[in-house]
N, C-alpha and C. Protein backbone atom coordinates (compact mmCIF):
# COMPACT_ATOMS: atom_id res chain seq x y z
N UNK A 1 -11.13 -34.52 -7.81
CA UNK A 1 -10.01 -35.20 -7.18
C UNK A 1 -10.21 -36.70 -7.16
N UNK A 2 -11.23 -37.20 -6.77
CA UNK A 2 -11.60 -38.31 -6.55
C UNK A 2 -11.77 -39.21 -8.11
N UNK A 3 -11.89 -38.81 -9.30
CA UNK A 3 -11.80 -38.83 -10.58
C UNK A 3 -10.77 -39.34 -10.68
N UNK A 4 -9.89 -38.56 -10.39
CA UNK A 4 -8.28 -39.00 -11.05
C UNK A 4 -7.28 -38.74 -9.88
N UNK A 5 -7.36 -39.77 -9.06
CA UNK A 5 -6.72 -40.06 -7.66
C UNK A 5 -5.28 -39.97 -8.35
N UNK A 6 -4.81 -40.82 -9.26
CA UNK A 6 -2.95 -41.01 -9.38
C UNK A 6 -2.86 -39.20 -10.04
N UNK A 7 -3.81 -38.50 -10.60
CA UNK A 7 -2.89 -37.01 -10.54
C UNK A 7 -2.84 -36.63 -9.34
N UNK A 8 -4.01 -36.43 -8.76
CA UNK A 8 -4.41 -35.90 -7.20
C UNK A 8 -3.06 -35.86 -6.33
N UNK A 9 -2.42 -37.20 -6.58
CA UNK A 9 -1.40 -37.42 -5.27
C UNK A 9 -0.40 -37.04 -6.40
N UNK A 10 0.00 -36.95 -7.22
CA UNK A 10 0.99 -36.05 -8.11
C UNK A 10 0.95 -34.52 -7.84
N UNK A 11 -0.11 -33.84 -7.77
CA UNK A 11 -0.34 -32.87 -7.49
C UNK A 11 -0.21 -32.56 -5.99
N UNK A 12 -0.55 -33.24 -5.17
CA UNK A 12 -0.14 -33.18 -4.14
C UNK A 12 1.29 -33.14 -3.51
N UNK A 13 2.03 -34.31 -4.54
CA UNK A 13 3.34 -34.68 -4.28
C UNK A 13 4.13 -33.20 -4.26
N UNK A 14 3.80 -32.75 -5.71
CA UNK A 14 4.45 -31.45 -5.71
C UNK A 14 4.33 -29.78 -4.88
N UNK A 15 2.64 -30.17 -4.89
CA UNK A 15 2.66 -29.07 -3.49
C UNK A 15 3.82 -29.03 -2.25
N UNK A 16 3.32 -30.58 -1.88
CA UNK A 16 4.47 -30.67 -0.77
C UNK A 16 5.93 -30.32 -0.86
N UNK A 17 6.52 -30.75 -1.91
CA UNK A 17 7.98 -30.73 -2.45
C UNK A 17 8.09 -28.83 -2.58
N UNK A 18 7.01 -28.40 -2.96
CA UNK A 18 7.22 -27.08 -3.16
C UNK A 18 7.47 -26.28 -1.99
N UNK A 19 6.88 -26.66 -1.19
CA UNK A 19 6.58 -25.83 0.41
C UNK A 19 8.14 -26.30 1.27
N UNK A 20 8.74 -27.53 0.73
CA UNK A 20 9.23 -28.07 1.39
C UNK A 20 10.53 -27.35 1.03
N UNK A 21 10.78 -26.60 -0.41
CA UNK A 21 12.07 -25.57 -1.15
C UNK A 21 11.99 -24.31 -0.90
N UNK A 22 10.30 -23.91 -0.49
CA UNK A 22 10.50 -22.66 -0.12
C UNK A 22 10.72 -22.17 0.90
N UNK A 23 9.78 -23.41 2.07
CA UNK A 23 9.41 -22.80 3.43
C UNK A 23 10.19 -23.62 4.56
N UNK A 24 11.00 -24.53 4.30
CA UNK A 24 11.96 -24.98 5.05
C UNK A 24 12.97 -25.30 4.13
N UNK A 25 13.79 -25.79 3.69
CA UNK A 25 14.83 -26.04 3.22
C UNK A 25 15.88 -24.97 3.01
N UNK A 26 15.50 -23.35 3.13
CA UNK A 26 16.56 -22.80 3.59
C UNK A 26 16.76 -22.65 5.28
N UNK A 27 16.41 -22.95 5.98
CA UNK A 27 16.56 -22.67 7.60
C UNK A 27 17.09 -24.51 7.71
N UNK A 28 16.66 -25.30 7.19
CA UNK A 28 17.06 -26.64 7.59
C UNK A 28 18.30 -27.21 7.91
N UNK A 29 19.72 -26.74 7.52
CA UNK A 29 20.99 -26.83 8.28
C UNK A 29 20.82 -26.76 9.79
N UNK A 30 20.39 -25.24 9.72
CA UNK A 30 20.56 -24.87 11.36
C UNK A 30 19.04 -25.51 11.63
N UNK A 31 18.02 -25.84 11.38
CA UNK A 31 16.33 -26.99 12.06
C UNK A 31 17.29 -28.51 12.35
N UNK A 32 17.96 -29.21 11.23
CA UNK A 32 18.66 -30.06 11.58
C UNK A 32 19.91 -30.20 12.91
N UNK A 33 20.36 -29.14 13.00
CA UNK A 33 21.33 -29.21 14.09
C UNK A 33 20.10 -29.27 15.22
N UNK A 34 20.02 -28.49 15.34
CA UNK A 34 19.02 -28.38 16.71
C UNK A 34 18.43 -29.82 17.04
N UNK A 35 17.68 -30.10 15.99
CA UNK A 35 17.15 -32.08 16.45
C UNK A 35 17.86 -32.76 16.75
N UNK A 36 19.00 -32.59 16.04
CA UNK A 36 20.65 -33.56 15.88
C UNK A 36 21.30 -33.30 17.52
N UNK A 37 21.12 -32.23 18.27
CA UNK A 37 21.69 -31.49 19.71
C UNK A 37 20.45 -31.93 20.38
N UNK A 38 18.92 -31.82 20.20
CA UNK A 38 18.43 -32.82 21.13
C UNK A 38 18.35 -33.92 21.63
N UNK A 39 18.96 -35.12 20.48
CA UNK A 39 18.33 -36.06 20.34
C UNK A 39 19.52 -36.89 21.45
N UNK A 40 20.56 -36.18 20.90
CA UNK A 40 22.04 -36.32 21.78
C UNK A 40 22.11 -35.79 23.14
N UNK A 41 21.10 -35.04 23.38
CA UNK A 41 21.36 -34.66 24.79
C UNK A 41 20.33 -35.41 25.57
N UNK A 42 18.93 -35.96 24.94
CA UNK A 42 18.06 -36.80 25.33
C UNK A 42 18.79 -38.16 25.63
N UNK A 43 19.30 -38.46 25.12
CA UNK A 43 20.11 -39.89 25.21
C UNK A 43 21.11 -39.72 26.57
N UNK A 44 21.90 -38.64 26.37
CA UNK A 44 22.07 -38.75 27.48
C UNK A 44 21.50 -38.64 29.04
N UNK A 45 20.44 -37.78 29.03
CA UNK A 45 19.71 -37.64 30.29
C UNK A 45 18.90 -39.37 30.48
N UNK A 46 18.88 -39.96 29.47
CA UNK A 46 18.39 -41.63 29.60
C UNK A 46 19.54 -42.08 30.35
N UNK A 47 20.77 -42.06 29.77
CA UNK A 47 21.64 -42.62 30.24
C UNK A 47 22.01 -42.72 31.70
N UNK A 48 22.23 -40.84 32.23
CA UNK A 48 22.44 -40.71 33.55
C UNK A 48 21.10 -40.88 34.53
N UNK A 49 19.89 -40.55 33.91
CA UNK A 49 18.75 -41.18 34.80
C UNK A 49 17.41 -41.15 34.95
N UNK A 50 18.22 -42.63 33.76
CA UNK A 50 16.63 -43.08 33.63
C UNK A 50 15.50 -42.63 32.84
N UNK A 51 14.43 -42.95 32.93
CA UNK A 51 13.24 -42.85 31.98
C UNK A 51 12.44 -41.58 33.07
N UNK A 52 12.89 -41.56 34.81
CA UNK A 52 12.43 -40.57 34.97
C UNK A 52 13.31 -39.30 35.00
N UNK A 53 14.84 -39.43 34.96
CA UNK A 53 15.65 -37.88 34.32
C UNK A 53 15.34 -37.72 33.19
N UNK A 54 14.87 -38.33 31.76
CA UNK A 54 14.04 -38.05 30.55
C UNK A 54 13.10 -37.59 30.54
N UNK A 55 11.93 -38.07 31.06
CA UNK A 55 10.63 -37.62 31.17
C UNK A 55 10.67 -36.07 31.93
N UNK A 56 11.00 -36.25 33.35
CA UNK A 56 10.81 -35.20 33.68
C UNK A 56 11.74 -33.61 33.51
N UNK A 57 12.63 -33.79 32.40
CA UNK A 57 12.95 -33.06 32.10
C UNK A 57 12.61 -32.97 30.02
N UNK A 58 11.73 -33.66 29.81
CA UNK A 58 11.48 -33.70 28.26
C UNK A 58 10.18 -32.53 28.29
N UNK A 59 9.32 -31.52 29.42
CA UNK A 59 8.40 -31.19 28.97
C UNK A 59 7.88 -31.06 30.46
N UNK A 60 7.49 -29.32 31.08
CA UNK A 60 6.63 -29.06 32.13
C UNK A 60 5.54 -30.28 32.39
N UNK A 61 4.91 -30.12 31.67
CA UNK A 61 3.76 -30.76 31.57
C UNK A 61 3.99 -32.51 31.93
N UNK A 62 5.06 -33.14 31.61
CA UNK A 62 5.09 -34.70 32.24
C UNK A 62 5.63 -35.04 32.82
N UNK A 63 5.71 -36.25 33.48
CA UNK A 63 6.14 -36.45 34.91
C UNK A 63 6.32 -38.22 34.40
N UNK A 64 7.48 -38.83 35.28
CA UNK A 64 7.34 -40.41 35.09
C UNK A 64 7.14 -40.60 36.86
N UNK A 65 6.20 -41.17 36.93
CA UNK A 65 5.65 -41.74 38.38
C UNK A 65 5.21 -43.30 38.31
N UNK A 66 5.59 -43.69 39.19
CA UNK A 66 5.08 -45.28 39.38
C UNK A 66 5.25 -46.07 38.10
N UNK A 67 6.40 -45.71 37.09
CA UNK A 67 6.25 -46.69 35.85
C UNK A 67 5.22 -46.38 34.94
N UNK A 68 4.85 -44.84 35.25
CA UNK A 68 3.51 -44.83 34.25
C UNK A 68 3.90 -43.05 33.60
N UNK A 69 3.66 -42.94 32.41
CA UNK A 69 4.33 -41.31 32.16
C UNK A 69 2.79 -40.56 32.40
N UNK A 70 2.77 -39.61 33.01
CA UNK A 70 1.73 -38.66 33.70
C UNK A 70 1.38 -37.24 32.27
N UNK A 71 1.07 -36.84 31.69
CA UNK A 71 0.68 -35.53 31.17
C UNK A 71 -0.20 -35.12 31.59
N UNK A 72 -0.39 -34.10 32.74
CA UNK A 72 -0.87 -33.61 33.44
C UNK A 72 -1.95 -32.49 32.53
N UNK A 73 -1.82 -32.22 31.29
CA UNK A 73 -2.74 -31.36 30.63
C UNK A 73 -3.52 -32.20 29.60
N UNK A 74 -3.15 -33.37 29.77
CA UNK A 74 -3.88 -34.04 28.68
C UNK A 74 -4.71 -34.88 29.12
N UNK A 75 -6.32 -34.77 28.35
CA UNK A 75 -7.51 -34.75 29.08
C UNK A 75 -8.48 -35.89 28.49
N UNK A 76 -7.87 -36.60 27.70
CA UNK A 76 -8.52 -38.28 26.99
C UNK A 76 -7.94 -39.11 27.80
N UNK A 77 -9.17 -39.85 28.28
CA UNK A 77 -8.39 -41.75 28.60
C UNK A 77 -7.13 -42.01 29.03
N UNK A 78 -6.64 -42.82 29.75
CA UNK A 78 -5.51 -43.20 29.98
C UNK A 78 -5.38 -44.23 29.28
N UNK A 79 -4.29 -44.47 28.67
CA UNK A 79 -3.85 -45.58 27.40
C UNK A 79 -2.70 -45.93 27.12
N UNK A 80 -2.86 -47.66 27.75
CA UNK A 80 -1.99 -48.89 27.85
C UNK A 80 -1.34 -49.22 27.05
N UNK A 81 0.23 -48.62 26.57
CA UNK A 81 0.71 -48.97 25.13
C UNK A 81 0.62 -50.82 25.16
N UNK A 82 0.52 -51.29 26.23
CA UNK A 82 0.65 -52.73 25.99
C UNK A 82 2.27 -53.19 25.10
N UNK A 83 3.02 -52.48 25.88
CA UNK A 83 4.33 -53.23 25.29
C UNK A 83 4.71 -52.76 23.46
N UNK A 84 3.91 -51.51 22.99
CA UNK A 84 4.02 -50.90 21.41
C UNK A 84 5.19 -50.31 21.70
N UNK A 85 5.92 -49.90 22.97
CA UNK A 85 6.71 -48.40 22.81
C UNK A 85 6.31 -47.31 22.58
N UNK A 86 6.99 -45.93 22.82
CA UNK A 86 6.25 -45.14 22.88
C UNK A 86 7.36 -44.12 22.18
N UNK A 87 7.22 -43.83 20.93
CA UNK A 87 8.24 -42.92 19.85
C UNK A 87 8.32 -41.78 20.45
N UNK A 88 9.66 -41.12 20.52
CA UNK A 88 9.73 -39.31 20.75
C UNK A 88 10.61 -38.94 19.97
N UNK A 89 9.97 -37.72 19.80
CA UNK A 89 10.40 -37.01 18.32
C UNK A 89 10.14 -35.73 18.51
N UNK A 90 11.88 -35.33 18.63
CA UNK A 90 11.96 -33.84 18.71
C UNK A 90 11.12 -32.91 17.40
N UNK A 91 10.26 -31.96 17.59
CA UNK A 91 9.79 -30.76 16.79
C UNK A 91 10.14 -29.87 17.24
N UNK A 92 10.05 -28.76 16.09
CA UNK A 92 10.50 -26.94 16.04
C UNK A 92 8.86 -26.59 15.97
N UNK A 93 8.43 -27.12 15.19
CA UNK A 93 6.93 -26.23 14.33
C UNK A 93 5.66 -25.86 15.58
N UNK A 94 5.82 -27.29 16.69
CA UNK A 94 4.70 -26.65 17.76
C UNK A 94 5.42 -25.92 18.77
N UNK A 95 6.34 -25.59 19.07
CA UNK A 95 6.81 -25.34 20.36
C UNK A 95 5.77 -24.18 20.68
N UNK A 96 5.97 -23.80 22.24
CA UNK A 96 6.58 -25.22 23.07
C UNK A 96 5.06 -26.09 23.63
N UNK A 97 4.56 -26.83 22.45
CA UNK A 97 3.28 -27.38 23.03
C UNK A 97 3.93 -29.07 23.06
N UNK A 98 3.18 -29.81 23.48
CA UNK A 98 3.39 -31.26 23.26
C UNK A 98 2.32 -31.68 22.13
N UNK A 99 2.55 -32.19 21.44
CA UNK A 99 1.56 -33.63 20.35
C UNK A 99 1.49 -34.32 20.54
N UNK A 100 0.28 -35.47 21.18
CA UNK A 100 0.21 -36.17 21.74
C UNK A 100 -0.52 -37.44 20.44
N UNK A 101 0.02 -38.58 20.58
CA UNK A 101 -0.76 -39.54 19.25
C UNK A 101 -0.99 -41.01 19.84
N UNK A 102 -1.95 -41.29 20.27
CA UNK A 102 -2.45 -42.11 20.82
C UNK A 102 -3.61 -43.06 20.37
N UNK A 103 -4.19 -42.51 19.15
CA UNK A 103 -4.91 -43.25 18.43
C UNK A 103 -4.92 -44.55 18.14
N UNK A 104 -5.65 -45.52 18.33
CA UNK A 104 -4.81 -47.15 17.96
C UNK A 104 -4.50 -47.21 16.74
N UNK A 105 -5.20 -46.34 15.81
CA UNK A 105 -4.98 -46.66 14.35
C UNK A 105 -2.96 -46.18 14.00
N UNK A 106 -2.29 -45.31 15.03
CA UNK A 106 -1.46 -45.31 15.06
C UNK A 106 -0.31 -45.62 16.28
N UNK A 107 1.28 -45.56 15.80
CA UNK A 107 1.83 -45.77 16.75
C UNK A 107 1.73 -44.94 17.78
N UNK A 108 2.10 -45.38 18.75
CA UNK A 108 2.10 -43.99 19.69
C UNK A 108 3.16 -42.97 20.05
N UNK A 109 2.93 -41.89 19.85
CA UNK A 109 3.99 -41.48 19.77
C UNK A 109 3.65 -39.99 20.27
N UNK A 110 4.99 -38.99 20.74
CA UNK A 110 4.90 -38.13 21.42
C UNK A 110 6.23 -36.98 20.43
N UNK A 111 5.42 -35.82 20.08
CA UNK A 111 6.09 -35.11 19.40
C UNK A 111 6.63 -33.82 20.64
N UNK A 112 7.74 -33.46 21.39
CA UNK A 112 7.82 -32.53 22.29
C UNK A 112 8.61 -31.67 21.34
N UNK A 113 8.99 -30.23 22.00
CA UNK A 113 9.46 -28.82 21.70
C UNK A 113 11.03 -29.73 21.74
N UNK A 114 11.85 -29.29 21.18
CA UNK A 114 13.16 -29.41 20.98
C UNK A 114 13.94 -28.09 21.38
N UNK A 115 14.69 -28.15 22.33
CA UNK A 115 15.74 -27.22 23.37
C UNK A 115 16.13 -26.42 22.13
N UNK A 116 16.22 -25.30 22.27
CA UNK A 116 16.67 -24.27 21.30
C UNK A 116 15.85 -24.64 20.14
N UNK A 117 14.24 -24.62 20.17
CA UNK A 117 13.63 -24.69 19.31
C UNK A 117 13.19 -23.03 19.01
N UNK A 118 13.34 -22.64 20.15
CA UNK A 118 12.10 -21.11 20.41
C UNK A 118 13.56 -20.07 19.19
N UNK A 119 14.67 -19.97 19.79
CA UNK A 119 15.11 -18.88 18.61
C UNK A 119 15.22 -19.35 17.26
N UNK A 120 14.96 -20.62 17.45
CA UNK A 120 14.91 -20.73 15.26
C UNK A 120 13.60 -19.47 14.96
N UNK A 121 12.14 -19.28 15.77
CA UNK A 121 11.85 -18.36 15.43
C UNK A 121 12.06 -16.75 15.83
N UNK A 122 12.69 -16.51 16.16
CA UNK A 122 12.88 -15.14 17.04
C UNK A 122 13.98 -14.77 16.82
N UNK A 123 14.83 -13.43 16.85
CA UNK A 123 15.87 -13.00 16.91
C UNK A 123 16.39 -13.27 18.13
N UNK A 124 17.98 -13.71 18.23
CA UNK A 124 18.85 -14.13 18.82
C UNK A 124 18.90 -12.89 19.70
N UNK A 125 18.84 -13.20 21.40
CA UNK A 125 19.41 -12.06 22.12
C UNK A 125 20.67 -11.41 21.72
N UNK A 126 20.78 -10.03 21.75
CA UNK A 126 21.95 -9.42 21.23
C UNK A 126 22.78 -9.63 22.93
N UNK A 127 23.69 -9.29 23.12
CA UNK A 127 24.60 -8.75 24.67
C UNK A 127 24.38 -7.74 25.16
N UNK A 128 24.68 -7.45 26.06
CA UNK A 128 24.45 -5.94 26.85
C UNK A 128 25.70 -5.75 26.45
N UNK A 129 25.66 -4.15 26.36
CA UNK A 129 26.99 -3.28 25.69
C UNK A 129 27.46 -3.27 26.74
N UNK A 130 27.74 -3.59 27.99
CA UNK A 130 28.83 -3.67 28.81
C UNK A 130 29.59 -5.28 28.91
N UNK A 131 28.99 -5.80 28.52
CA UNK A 131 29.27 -7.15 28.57
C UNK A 131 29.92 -7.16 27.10
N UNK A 132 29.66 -6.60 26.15
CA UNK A 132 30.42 -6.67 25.03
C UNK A 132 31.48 -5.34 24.76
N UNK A 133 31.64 -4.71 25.34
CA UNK A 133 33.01 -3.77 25.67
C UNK A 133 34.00 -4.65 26.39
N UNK A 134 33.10 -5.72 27.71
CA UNK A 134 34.35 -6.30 28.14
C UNK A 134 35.08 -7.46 27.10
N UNK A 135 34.40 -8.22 26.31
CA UNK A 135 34.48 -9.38 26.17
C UNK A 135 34.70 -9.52 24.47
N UNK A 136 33.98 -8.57 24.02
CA UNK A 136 34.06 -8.15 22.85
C UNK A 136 32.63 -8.90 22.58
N UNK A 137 32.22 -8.26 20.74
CA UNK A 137 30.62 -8.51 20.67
C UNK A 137 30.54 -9.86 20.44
N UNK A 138 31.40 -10.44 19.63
CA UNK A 138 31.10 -11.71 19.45
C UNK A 138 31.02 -12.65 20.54
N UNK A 139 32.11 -12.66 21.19
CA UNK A 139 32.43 -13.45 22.16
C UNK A 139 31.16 -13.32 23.32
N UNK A 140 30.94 -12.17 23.39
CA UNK A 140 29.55 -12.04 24.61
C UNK A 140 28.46 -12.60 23.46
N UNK A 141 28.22 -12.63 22.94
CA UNK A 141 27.01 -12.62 21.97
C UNK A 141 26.75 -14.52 22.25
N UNK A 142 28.49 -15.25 22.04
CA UNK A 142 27.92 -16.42 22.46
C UNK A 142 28.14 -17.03 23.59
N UNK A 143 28.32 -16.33 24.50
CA UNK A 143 27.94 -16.95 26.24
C UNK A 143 26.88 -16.08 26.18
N UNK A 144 26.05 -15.31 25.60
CA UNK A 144 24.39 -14.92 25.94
C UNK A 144 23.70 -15.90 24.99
N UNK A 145 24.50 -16.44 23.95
CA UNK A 145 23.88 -17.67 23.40
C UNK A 145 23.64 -19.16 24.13
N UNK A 146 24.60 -19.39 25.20
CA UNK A 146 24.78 -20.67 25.50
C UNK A 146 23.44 -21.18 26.33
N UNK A 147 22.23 -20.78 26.30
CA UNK A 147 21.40 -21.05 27.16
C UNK A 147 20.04 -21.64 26.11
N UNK A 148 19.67 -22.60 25.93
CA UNK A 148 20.18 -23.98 26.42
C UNK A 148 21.44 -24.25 25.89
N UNK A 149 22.34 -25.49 26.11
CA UNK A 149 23.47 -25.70 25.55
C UNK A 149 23.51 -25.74 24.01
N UNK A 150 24.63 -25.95 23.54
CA UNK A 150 24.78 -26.18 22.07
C UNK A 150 26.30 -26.17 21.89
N UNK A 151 26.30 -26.59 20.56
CA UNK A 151 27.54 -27.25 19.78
C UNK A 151 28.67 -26.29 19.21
N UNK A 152 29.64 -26.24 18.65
CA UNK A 152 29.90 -25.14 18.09
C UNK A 152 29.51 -25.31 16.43
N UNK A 153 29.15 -26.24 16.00
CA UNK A 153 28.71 -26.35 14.75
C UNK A 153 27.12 -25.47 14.29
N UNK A 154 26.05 -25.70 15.71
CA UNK A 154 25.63 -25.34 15.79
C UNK A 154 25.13 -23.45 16.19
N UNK A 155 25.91 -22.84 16.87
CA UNK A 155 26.34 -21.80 16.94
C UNK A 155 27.03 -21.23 15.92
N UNK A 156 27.90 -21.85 15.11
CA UNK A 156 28.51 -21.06 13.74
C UNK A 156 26.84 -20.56 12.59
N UNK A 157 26.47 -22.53 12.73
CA UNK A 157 25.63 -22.18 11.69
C UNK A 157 24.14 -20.34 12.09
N UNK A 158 24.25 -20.44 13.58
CA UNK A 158 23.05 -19.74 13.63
C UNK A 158 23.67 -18.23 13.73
N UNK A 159 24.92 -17.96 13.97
CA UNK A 159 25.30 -16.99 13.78
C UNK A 159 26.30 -16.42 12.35
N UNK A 160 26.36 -16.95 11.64
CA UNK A 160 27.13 -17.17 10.14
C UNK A 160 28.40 -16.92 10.40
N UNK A 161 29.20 -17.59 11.38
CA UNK A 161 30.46 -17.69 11.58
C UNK A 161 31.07 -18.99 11.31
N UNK A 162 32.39 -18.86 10.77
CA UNK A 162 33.14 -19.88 11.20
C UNK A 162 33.28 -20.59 11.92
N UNK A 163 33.58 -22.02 11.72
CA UNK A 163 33.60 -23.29 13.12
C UNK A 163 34.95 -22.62 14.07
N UNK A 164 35.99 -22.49 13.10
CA UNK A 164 37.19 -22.18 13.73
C UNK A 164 37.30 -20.89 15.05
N UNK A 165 36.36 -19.92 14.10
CA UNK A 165 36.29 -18.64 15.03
C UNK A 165 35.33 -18.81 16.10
N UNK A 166 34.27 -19.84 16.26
CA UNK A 166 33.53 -20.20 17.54
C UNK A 166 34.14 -20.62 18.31
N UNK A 167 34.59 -21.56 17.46
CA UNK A 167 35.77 -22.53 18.81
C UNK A 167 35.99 -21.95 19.12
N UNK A 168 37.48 -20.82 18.81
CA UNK A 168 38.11 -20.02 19.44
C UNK A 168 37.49 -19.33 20.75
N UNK A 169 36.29 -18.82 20.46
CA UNK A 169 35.65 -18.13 21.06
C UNK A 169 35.60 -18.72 22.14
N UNK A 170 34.98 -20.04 21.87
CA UNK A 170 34.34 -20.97 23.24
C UNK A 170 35.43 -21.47 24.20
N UNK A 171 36.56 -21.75 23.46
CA UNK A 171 37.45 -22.17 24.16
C UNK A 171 38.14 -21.08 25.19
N UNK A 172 37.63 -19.62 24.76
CA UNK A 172 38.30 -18.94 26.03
C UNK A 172 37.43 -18.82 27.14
N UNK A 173 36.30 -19.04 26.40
CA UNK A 173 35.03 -18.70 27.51
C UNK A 173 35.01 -19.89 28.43
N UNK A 174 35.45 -20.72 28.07
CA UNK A 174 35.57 -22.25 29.26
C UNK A 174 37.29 -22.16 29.89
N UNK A 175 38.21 -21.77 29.24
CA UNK A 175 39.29 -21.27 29.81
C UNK A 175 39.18 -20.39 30.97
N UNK A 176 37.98 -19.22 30.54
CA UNK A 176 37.77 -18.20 31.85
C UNK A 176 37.04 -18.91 32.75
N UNK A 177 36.31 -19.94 32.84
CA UNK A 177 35.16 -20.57 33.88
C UNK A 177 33.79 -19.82 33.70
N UNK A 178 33.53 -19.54 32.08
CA UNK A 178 32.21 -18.87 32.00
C UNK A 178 31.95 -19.84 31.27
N UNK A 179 31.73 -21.12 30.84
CA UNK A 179 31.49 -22.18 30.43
C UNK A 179 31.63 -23.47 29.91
N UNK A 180 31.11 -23.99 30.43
CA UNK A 180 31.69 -25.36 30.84
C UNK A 180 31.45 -26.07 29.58
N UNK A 181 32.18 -27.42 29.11
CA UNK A 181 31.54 -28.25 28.36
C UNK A 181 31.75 -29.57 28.10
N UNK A 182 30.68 -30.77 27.66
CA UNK A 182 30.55 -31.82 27.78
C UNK A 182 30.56 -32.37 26.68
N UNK A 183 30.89 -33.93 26.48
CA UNK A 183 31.14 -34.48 25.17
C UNK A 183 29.37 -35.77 25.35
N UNK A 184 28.93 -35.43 24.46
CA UNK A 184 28.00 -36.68 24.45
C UNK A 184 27.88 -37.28 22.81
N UNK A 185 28.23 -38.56 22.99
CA UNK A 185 28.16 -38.92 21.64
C UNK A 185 29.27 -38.66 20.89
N UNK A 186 29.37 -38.23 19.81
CA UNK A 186 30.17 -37.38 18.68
C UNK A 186 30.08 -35.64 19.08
N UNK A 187 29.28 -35.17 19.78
CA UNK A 187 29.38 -34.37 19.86
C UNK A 187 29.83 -33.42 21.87
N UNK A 188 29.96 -32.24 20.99
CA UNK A 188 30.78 -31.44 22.90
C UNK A 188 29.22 -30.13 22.83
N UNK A 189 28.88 -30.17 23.79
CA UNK A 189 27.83 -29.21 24.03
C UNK A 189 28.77 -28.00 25.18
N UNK A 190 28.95 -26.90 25.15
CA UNK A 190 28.54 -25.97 25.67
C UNK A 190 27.56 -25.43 26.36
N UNK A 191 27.84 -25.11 27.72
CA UNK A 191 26.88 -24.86 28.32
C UNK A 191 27.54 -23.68 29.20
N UNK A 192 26.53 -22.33 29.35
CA UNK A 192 26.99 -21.40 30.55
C UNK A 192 27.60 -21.57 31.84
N UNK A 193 28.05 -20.96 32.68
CA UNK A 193 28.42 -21.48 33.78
C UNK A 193 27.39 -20.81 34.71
N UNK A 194 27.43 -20.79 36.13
CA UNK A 194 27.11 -19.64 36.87
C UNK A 194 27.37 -18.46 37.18
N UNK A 195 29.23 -19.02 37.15
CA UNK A 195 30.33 -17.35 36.87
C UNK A 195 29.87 -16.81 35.77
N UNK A 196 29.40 -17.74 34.96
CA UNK A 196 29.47 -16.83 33.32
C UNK A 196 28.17 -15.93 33.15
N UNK A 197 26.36 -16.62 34.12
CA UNK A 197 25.30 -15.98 33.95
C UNK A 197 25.66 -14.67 35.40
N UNK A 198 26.10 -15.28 36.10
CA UNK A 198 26.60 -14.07 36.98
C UNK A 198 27.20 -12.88 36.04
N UNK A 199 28.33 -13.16 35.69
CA UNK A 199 28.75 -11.70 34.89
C UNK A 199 27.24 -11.23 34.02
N UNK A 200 26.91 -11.87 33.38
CA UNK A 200 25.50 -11.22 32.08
C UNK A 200 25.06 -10.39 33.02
N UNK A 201 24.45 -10.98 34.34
CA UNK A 201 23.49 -10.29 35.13
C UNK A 201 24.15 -8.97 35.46
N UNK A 202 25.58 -8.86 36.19
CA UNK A 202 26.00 -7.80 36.30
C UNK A 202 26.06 -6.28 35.19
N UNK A 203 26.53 -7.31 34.11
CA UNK A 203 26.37 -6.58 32.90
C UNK A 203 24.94 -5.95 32.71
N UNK A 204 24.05 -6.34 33.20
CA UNK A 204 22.27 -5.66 32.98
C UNK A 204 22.23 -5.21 34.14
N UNK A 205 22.86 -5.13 35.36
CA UNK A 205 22.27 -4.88 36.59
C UNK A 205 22.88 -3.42 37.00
């Protein structure tokens, strides 16, 4: 390798490119929405409050106290960005751990779990068959989806439906008061209601 460094990183180049056609680039529509729905809902929790409604809702594990961000599991040094900033960057691949990069040789930066990171790997809860006799399957399928929020772009893509036929969907489910929804950015998030996790529960109970 060390011989012939400019193949090395040719060879390398293409490993990567390869892994990158096989082993993500078909799931990456719906990996992209999901970052694209955090990054928009992070902005907003800055917006309404603050660096400590961000923090303390970006990750169990941290806390913003006294102007200083706390990670309570992380067990090196305490370290003074001195005015560098401090990068966050939604990931799928660790959830739900934090990455922590603090090295001087780099920026600093903090890789957390991204909200609806966990079913990109896992099968999507199905509905309880009483909840989908009432409501029908689809329609229950996405108010048992709405937890964390999401888009309807996002919901088409993870269920292989139509934008048109989600909407539809969503729009009765916020018509009934089983879920509510908010515009941040360019985009409207969906979110359950209480009437709406109330019925699920009944439906299992």
């Amino acid at each position: 390798m060390l011989e012939d460094l400019a193949g090395t990183r040719e060879r390398l180049a293409d490993e990567i490119e390869s892994a990158w056609e096989t082993l993500i680039k078909p799931d990456w529509p719906l990996i992209s929405r999901v970052l694209e729905d955090d990054i928009a809902y992070r902005g907003q929790q800055l917006t309404d409050g603050g660096l400590a409604g961000l923090f303390d809702d970006l990750h169990p594990t941290l806390a913003w106290e006294d102007d200083r961000l706390v990670a309570t599991r992380y067990r090196s040094e305490d370290r003074d960005l001195a005015g560098q900033g401090l990068l966050l960057v939604p990931g799928v691949f660790a959830w739900p751990y934090l990455v922590i990069v603090v090295d001087p040789a780099y920026h600093p930066t903090l890789v957390y779990p991204a909200r609806g990171a966990a079913r990109l790997w896992s099968d999507a809860p199905a509905p309880p068959d009483p909840l989908a006799r009432l409501l029908g399957r689809t329609r229950a399928t996405l108010l048992v989806a709405l937890d964390p929020p999401a888009t309807t772009s996002a919901l088409a893509a993870q269920y292989n439906l139509a934008l048109a036929t989600v909407a539809e969907h969503l729009s009765a489910l916020y018509d009934a008061g089983l879920a509510t929804r908010r515009r941040t950015g360019h985009q409207v998030h969906y979110r359950r209601t209480e009437v709406g996790q109330a019925v699920i529960d009944a439906s299992v109970g």
